[in-house]
PDB file of N, CA and C in Angstrom:
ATOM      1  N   UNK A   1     -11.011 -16.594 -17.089  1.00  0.00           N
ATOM      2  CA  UNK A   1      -9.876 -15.735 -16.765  1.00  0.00           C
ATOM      3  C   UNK A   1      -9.386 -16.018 -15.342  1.00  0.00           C
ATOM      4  N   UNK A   2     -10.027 -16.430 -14.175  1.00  0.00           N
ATOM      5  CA  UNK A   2     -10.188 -16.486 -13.424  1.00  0.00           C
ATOM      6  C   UNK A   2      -9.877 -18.073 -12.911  1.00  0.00           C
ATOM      7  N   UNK A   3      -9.477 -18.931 -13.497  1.00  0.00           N
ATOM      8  CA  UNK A   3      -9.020 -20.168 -13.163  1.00  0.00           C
ATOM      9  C   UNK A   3      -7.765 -20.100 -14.167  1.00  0.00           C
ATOM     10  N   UNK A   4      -7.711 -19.378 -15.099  1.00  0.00           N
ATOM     11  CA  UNK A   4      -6.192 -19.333 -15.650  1.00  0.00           C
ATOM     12  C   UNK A   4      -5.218 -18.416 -14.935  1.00  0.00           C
ATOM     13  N   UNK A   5      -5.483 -17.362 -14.492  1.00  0.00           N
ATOM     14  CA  UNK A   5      -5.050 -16.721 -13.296  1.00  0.00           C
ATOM     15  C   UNK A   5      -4.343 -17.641 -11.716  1.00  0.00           C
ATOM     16  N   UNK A   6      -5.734 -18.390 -11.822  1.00  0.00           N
ATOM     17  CA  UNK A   6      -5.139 -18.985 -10.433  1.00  0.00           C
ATOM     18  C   UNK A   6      -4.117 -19.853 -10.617  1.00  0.00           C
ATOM     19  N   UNK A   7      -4.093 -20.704 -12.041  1.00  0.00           N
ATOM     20  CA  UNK A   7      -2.980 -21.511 -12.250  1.00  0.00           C
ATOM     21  C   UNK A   7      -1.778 -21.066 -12.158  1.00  0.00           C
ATOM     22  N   UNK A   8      -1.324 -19.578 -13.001  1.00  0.00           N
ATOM     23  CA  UNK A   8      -0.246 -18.884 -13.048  1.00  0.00           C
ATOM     24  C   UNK A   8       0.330 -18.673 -11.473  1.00  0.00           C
ATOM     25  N   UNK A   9      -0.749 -18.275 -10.556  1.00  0.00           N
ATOM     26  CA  UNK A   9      -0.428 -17.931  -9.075  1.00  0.00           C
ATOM     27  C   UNK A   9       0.326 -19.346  -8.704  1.00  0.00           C
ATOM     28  N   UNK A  10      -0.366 -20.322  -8.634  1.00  0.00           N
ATOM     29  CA  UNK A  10       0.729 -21.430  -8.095  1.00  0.00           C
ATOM     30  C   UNK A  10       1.828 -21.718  -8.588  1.00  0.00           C
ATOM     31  N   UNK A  11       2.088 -21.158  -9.498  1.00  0.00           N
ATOM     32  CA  UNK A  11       3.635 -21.668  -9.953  1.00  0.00           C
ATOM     33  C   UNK A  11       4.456 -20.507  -9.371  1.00  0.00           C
ATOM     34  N   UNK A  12       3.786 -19.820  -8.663  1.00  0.00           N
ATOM     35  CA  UNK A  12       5.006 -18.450  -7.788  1.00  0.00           C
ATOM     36  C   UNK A  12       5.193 -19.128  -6.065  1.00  0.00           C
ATOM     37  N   UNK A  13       3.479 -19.353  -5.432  1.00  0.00           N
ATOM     38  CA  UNK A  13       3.618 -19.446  -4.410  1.00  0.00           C
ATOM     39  C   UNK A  13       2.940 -21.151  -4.053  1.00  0.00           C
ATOM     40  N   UNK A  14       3.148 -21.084  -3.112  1.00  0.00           N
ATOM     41  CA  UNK A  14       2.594 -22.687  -2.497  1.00  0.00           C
ATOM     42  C   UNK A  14       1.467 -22.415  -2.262  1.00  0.00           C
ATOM     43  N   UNK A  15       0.227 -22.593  -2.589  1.00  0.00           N
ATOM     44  CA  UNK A  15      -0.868 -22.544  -1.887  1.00  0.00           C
ATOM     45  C   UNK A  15      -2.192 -23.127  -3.318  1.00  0.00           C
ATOM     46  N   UNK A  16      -2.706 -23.952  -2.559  1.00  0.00           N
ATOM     47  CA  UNK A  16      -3.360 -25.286  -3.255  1.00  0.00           C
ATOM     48  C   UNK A  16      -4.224 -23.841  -3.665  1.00  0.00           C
ATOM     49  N   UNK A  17      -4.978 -24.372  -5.030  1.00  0.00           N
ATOM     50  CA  UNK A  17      -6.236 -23.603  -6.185  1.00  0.00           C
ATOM     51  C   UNK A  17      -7.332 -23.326  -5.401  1.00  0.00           C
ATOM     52  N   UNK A  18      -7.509 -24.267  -4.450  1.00  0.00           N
ATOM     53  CA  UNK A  18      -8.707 -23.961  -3.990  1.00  0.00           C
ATOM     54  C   UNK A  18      -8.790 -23.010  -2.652  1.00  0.00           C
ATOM     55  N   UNK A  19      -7.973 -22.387  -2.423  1.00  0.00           N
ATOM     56  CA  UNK A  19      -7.306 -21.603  -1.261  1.00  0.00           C
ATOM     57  C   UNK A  19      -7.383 -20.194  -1.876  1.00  0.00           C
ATOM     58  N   UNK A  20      -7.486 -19.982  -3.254  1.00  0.00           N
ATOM     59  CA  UNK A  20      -7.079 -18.606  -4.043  1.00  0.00           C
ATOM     60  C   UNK A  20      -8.453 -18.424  -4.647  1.00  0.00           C
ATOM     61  N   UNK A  21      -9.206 -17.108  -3.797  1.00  0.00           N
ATOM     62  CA  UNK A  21     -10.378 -16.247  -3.631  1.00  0.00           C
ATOM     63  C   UNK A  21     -10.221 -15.080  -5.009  1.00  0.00           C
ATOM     64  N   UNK A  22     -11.309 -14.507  -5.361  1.00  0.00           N
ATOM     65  CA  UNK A  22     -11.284 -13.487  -5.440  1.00  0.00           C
ATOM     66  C   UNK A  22     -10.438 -12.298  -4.691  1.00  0.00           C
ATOM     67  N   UNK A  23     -10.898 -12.558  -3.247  1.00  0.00           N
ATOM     68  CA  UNK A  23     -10.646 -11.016  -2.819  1.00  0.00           C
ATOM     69  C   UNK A  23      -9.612 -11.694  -2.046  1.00  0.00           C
ATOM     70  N   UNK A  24      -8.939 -12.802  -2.394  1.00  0.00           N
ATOM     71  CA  UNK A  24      -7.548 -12.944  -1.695  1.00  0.00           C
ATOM     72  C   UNK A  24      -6.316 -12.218  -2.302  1.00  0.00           C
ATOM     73  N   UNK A  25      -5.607 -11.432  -1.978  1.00  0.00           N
ATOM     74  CA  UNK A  25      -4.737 -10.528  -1.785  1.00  0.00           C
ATOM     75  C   UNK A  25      -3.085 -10.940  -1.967  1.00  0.00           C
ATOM     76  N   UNK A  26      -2.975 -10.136  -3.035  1.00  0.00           N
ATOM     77  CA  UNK A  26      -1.392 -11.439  -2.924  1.00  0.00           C
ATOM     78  C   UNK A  26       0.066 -11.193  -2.464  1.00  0.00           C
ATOM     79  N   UNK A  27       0.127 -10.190  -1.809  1.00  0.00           N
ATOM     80  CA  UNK A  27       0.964 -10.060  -0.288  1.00  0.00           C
ATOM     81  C   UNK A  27       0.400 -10.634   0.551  1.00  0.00           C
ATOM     82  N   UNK A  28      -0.414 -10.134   1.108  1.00  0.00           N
ATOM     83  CA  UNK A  28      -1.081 -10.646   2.486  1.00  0.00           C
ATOM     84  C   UNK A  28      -1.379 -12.116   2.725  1.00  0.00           C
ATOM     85  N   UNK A  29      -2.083 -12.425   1.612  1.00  0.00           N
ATOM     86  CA  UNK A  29      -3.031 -13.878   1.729  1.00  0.00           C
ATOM     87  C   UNK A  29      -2.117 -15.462   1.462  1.00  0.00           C
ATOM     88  N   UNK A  30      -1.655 -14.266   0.356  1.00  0.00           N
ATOM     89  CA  UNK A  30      -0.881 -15.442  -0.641  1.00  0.00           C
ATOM     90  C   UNK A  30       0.835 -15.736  -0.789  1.00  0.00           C
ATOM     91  N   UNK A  31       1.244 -15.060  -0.088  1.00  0.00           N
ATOM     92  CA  UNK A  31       2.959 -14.749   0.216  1.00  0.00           C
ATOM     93  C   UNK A  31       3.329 -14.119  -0.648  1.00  0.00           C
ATOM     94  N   UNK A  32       3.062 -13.464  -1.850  1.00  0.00           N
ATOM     95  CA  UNK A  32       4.288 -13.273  -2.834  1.00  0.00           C
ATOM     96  C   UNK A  32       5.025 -12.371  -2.000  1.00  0.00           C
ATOM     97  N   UNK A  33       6.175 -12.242  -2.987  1.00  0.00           N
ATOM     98  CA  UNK A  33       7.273 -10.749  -2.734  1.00  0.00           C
ATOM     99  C   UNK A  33       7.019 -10.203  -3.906  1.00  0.00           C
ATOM    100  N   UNK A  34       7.498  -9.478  -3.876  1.00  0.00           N
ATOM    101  CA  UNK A  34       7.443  -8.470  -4.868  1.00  0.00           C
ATOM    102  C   UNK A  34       8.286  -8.690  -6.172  1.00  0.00           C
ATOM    103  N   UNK A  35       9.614  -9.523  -5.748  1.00  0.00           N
ATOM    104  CA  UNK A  35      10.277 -10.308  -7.248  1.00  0.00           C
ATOM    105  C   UNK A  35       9.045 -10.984  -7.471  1.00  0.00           C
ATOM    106  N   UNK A  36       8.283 -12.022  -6.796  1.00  0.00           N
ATOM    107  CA  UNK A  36       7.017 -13.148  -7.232  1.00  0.00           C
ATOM    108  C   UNK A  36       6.299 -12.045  -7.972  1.00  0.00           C
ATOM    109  N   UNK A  37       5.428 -11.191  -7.598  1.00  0.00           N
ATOM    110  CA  UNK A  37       4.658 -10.479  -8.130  1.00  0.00           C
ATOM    111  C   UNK A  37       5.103 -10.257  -9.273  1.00  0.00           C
ATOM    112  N   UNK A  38       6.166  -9.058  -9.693  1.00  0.00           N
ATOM    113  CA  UNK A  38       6.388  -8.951 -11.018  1.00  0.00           C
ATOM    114  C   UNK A  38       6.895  -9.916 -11.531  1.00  0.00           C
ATOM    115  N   UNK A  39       7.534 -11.110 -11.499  1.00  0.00           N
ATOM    116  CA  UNK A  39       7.703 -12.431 -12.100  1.00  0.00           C
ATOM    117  C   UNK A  39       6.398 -12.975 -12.979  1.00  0.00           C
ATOM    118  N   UNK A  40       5.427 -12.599 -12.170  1.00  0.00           N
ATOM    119  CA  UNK A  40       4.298 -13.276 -12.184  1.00  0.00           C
ATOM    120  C   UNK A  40       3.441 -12.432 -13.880  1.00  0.00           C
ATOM    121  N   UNK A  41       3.735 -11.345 -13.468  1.00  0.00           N
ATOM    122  CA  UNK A  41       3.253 -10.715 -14.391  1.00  0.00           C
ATOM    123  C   UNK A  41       4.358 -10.461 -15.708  1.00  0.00           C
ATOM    124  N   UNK A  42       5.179 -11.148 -15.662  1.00  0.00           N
ATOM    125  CA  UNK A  42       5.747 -11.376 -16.802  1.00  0.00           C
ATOM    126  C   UNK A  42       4.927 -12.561 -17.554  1.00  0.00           C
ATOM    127  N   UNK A  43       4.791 -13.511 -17.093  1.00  0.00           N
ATOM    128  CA  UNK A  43       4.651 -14.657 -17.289  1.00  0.00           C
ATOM    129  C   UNK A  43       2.960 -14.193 -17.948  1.00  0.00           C
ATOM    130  N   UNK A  44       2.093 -13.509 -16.835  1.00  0.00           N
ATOM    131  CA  UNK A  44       0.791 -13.000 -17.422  1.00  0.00           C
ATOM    132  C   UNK A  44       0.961 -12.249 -19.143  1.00  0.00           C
ATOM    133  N   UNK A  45       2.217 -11.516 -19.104  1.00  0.00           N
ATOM    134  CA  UNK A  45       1.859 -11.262 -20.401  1.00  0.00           C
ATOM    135  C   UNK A  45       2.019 -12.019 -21.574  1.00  0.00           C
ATOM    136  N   UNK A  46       2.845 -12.644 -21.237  1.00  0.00           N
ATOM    137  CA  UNK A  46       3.134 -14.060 -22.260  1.00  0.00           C
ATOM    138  C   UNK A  46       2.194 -14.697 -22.575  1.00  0.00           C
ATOM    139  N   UNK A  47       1.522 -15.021 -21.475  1.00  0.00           N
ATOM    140  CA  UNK A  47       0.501 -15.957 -21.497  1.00  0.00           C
ATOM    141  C   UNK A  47      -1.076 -15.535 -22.293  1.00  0.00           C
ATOM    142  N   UNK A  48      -1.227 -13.945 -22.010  1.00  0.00           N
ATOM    143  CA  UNK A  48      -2.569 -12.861 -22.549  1.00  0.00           C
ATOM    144  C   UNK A  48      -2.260 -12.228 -23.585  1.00  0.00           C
ATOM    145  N   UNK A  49      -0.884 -12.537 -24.047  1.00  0.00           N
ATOM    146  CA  UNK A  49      -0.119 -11.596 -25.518  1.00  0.00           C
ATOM    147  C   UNK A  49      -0.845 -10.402 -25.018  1.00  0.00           C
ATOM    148  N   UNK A  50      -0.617  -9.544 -23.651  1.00  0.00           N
ATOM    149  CA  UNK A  50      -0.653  -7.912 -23.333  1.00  0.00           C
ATOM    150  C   UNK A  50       0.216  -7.156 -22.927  1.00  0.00           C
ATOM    151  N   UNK A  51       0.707  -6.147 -22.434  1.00  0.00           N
ATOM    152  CA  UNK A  51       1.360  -5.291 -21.738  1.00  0.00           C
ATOM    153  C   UNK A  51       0.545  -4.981 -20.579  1.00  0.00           C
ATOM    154  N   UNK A  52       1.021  -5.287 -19.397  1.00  0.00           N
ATOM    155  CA  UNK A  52       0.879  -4.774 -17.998  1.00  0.00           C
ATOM    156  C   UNK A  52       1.485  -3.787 -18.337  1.00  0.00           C
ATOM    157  N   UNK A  53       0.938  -2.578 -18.107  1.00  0.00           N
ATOM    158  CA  UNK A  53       1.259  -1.202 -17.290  1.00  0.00           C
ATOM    159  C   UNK A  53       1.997  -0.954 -15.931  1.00  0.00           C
ATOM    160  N   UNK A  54       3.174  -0.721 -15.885  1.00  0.00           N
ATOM    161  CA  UNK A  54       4.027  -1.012 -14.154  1.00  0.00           C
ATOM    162  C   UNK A  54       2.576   0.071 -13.213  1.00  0.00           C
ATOM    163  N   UNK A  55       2.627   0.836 -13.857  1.00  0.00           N
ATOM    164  CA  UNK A  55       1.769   2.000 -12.962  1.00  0.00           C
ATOM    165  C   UNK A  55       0.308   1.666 -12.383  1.00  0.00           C
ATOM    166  N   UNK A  56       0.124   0.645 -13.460  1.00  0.00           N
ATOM    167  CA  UNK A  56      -1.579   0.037 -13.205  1.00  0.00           C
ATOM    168  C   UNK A  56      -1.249  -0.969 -12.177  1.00  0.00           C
ATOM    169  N   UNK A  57      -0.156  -2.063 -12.101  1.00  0.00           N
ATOM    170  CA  UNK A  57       0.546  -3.171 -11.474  1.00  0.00           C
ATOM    171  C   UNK A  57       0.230  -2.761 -10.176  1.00  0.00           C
ATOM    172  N   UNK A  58       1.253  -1.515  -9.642  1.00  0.00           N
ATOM    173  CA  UNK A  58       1.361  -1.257  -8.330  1.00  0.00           C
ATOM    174  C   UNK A  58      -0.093  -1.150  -8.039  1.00  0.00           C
ATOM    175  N   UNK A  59      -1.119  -1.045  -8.427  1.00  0.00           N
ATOM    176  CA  UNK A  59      -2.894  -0.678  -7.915  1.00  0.00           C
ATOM    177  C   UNK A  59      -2.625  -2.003  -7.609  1.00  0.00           C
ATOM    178  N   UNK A  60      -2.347  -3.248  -8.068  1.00  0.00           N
ATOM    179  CA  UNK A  60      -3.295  -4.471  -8.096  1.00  0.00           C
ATOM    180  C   UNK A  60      -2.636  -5.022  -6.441  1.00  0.00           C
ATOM    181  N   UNK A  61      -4.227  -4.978  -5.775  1.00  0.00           N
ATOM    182  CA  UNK A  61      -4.098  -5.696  -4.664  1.00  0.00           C
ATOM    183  C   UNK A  61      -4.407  -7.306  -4.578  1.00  0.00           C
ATOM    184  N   UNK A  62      -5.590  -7.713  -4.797  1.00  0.00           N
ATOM    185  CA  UNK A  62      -6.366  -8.686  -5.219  1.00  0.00           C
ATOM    186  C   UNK A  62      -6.440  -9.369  -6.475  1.00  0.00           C
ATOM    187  N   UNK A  63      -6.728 -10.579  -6.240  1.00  0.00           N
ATOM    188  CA  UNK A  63      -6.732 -11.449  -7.113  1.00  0.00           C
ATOM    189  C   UNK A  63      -7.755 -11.205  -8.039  1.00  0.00           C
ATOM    190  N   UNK A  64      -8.982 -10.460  -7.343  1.00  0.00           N
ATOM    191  CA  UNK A  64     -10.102  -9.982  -8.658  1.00  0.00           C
ATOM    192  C   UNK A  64      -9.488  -8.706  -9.167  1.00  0.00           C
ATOM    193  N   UNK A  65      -8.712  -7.821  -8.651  1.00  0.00           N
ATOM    194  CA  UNK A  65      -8.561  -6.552  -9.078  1.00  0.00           C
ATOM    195  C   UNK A  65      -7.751  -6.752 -10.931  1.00  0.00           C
ATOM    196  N   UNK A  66      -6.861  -7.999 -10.393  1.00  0.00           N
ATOM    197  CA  UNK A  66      -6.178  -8.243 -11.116  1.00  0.00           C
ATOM    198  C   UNK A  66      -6.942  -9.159 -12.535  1.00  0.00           C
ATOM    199  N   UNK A  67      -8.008  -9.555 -11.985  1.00  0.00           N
ATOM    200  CA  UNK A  67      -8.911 -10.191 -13.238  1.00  0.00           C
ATOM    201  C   UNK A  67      -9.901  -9.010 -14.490  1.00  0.00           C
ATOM    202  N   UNK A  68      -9.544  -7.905 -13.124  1.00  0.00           N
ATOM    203  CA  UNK A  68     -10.789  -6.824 -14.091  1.00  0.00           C
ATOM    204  C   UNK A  68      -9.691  -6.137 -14.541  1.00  0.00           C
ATOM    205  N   UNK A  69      -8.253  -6.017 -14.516  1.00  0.00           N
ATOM    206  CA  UNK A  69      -7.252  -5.237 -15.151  1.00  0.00           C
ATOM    207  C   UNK A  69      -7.074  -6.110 -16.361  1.00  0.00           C
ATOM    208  N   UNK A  70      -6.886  -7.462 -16.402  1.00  0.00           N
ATOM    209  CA  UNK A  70      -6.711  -8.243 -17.410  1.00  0.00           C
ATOM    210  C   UNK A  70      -8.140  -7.931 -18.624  1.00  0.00           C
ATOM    211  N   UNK A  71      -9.335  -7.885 -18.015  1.00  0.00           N
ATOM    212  CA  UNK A  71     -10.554  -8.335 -18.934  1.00  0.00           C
ATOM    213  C   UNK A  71      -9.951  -7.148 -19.528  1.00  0.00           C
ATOM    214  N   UNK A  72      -9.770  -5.660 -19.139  1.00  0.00           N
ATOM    215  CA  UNK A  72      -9.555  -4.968 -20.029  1.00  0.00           C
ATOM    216  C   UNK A  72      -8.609  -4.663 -20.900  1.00  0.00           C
ATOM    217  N   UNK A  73      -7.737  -5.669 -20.931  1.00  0.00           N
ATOM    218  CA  UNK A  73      -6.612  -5.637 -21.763  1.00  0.00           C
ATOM    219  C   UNK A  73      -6.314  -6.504 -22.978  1.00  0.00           C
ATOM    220  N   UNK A  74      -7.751  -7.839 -22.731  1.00  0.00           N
ATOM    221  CA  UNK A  74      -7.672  -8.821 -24.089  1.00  0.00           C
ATOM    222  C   UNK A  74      -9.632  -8.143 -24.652  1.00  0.00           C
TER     223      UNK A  74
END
């Protein structure tokens, strides 16, 4: 989950695979904006056949936060 994740992240922002942590953060660490972010999670649901929750979304700080929101959704 966690290397398919990171793939999706580079196609928003510049920053090589091996640069993208767990507890890297994806305002802070990783540049998105906030179009990137929810862009991003369009693309996540396509990709997990799920529904992101907007309300659960705004929680996700981190790149793991965002792996343990996913495990529970497939």
């Amino acid at each position: 989950m966690f290397e398919k994740l990171v793939n999706i992240i580079c196609n928003y922002v510049e920053v090589e695979p091996e640069n993208i942590h767990p507890e890297s953060r994806f305002m802070e660490d990783l540049g998105f904006t906030s179009f990137d972010f929810m862009s991003m999670l369009g693309e996540i649901e396509d990709e997990f056949d799920v529904e992101v929750e907007q309300t659960e979304a705004a929680n996700i700080r981190t790149v793991q936060e965002a792996v343990d929101y996913l495990e529970t959704l497939v």
